[in-house]
C-alpha atoms as a PDB file:
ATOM      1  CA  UNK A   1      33.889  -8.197 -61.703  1.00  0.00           C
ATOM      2  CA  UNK A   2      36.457 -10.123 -64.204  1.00  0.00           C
ATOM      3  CA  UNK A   3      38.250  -7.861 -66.608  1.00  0.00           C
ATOM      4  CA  UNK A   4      39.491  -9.798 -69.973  1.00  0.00           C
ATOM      5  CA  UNK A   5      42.907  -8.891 -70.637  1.00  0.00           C
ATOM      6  CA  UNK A   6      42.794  -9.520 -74.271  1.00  0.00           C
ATOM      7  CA  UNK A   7      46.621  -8.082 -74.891  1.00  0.00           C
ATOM      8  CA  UNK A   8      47.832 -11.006 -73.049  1.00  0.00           C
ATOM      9  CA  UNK A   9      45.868 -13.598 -74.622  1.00  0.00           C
ATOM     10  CA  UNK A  10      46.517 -12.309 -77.583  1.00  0.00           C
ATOM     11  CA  UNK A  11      50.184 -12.522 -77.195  1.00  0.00           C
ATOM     12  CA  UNK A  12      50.331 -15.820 -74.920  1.00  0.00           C
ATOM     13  CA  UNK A  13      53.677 -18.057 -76.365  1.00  0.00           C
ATOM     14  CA  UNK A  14      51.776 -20.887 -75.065  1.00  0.00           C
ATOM     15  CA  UNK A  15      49.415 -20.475 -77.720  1.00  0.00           C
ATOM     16  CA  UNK A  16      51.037 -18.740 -80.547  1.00  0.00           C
ATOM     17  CA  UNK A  17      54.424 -18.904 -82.186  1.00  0.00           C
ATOM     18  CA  UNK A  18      56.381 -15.602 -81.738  1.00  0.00           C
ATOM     19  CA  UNK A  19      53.472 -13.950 -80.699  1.00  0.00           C
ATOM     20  CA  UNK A  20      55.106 -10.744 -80.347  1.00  0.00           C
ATOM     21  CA  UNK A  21      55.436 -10.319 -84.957  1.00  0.00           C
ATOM     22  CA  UNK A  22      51.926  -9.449 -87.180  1.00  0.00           C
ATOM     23  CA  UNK A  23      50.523 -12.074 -88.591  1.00  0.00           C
ATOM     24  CA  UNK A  24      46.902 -11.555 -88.568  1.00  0.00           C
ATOM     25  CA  UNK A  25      46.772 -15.240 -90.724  1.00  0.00           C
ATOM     26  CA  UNK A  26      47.191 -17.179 -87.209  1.00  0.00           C
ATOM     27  CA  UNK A  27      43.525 -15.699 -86.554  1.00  0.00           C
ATOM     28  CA  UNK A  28      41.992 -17.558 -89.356  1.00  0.00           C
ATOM     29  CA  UNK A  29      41.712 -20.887 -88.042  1.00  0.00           C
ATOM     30  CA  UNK A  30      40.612 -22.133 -84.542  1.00  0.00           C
ATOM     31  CA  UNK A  31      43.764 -23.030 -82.212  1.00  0.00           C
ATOM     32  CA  UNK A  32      42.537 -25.331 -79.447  1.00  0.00           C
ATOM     33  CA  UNK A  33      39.501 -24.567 -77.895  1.00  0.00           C
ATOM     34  CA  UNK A  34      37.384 -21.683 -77.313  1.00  0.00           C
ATOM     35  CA  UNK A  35      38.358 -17.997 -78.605  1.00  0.00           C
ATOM     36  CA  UNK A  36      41.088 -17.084 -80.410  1.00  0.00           C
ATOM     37  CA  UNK A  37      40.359 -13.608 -81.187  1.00  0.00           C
ATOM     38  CA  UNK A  38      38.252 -11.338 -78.835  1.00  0.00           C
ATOM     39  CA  UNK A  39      38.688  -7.952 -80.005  1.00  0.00           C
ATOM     40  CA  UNK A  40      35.291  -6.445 -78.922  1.00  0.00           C
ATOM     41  CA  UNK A  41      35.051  -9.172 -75.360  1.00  0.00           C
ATOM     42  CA  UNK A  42      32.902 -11.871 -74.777  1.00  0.00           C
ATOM     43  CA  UNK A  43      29.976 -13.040 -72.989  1.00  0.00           C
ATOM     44  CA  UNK A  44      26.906 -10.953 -71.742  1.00  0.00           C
ATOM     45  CA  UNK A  45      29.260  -7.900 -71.729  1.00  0.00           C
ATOM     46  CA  UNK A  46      30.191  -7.950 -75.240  1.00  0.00           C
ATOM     47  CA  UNK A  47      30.019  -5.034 -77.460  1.00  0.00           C
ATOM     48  CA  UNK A  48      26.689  -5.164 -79.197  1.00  0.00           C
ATOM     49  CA  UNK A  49      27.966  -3.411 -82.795  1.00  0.00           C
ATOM     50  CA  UNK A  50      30.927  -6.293 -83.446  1.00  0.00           C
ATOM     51  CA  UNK A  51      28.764  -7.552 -86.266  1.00  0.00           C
ATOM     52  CA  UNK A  52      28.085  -4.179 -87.776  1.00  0.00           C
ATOM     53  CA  UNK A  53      31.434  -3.227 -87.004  1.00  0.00           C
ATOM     54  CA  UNK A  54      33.605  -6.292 -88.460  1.00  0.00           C
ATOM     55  CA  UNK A  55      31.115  -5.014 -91.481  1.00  0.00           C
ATOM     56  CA  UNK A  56      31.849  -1.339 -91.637  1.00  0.00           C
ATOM     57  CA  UNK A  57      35.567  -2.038 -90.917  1.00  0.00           C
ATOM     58  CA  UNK A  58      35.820  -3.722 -94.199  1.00  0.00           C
ATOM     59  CA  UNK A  59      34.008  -1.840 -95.826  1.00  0.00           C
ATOM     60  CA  UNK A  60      35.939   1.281 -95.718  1.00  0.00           C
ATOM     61  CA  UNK A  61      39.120  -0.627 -96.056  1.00  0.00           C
ATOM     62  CA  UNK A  62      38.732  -2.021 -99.113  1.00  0.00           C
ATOM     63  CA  UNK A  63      36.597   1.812-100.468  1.00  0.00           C
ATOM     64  CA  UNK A  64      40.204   2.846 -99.887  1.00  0.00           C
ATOM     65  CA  UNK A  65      42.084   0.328-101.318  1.00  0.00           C
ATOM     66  CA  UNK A  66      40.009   0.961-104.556  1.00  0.00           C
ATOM     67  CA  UNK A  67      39.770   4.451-104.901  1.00  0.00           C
ATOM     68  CA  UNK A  68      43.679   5.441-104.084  1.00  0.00           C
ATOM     69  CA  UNK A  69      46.872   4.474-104.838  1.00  0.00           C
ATOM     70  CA  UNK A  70      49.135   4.057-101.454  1.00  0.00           C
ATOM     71  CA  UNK A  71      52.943   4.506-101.455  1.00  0.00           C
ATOM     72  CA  UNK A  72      55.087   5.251 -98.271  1.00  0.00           C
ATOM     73  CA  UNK A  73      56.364   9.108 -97.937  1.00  0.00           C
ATOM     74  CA  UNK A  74      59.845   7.365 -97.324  1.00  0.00           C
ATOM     75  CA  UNK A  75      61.573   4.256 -98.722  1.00  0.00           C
ATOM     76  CA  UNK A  76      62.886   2.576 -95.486  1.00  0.00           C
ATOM     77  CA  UNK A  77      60.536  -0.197 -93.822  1.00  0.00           C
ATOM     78  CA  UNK A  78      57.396   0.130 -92.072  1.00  0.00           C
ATOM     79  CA  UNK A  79      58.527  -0.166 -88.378  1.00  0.00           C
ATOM     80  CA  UNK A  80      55.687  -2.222 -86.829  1.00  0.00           C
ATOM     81  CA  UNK A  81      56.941  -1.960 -82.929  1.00  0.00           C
ATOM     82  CA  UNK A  82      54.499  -1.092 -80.707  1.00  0.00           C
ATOM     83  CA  UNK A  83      54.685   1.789 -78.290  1.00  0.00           C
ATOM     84  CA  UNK A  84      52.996   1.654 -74.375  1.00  0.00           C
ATOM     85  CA  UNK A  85      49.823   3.148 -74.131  1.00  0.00           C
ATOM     86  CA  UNK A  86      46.101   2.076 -73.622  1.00  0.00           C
ATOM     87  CA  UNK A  87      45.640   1.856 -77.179  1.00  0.00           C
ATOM     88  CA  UNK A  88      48.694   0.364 -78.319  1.00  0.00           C
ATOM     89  CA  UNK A  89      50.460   3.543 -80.457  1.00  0.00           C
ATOM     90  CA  UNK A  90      53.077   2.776 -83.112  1.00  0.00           C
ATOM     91  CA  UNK A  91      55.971   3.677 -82.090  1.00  0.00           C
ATOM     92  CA  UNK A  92      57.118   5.939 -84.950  1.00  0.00           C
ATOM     93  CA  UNK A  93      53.546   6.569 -87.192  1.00  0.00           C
ATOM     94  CA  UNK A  94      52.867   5.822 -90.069  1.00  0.00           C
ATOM     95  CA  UNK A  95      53.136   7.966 -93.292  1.00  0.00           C
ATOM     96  CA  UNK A  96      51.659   7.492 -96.584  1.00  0.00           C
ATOM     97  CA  UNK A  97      50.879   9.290 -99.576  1.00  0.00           C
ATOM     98  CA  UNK A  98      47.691   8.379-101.298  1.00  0.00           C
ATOM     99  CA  UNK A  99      46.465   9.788-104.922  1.00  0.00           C
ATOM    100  CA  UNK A 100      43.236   9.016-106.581  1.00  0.00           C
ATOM    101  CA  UNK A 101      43.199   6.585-108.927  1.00  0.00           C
ATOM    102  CA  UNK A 102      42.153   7.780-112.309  1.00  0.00           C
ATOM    103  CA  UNK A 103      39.517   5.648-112.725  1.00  0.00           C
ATOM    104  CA  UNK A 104      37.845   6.498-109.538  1.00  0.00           C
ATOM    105  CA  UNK A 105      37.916  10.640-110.286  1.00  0.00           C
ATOM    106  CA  UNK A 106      33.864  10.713-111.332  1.00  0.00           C
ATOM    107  CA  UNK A 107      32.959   8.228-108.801  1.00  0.00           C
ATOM    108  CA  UNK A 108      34.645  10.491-106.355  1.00  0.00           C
ATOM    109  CA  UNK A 109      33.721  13.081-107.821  1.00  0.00           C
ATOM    110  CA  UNK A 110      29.573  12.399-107.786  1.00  0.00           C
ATOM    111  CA  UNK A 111      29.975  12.198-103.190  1.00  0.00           C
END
């Protein structure tokens, strides 16, 4: 059995300058050869959905992005360190306020 560990690849300083900051740009062109992002694994044991999923994904984000106005509950920065766990936690979470944009209250509404 080979197990993928895509948090290391991810984060390999070989590949990727300070690999440790977000900067989801350094996924949008190819680095080398071979995969540079492999979010749902590769090969015959990939994830069958990552098409519908990559879909869906956006799709939601930008539903909210349109429909609500976004605004942090405090005024310091967004601290983006990561916390351990399996699923890589924020450290401190996030908090945001969202309100409905006015032009989206009888779209919203008809759902």
């Amino acid at each position: 059995m080979l197990l993928v560990n895509t948090w290391a690849i991810h984060r390999d300083p070989k590949v990727w300058d300070d690999p440790t900051s977000f900067r989801p740009e350094r996924f949008e062109k190819p680095v080398g050869e071979g995969y540079n992002y492999i979010p749902f694994g590769m090969g015959k044991r990939q994830y069958p959905g990552t098409g519908l999923a990559n879909r869906e994904v956006g799709m939601a984000l930008a539903a909210m992005l349109q429909c609500f106005e976004w605004d942090r509950v405090s005024k310091k920065m967004v601290d983006l360190k990561e916390a351990k766990g399996l699923t890589m936690p924020k450290n401190e979470p996030l908090e945001a306020m969202c309100r409905t944009r006015e032009r989206m209250v009888n779209v919203l509404s008809k759902l």
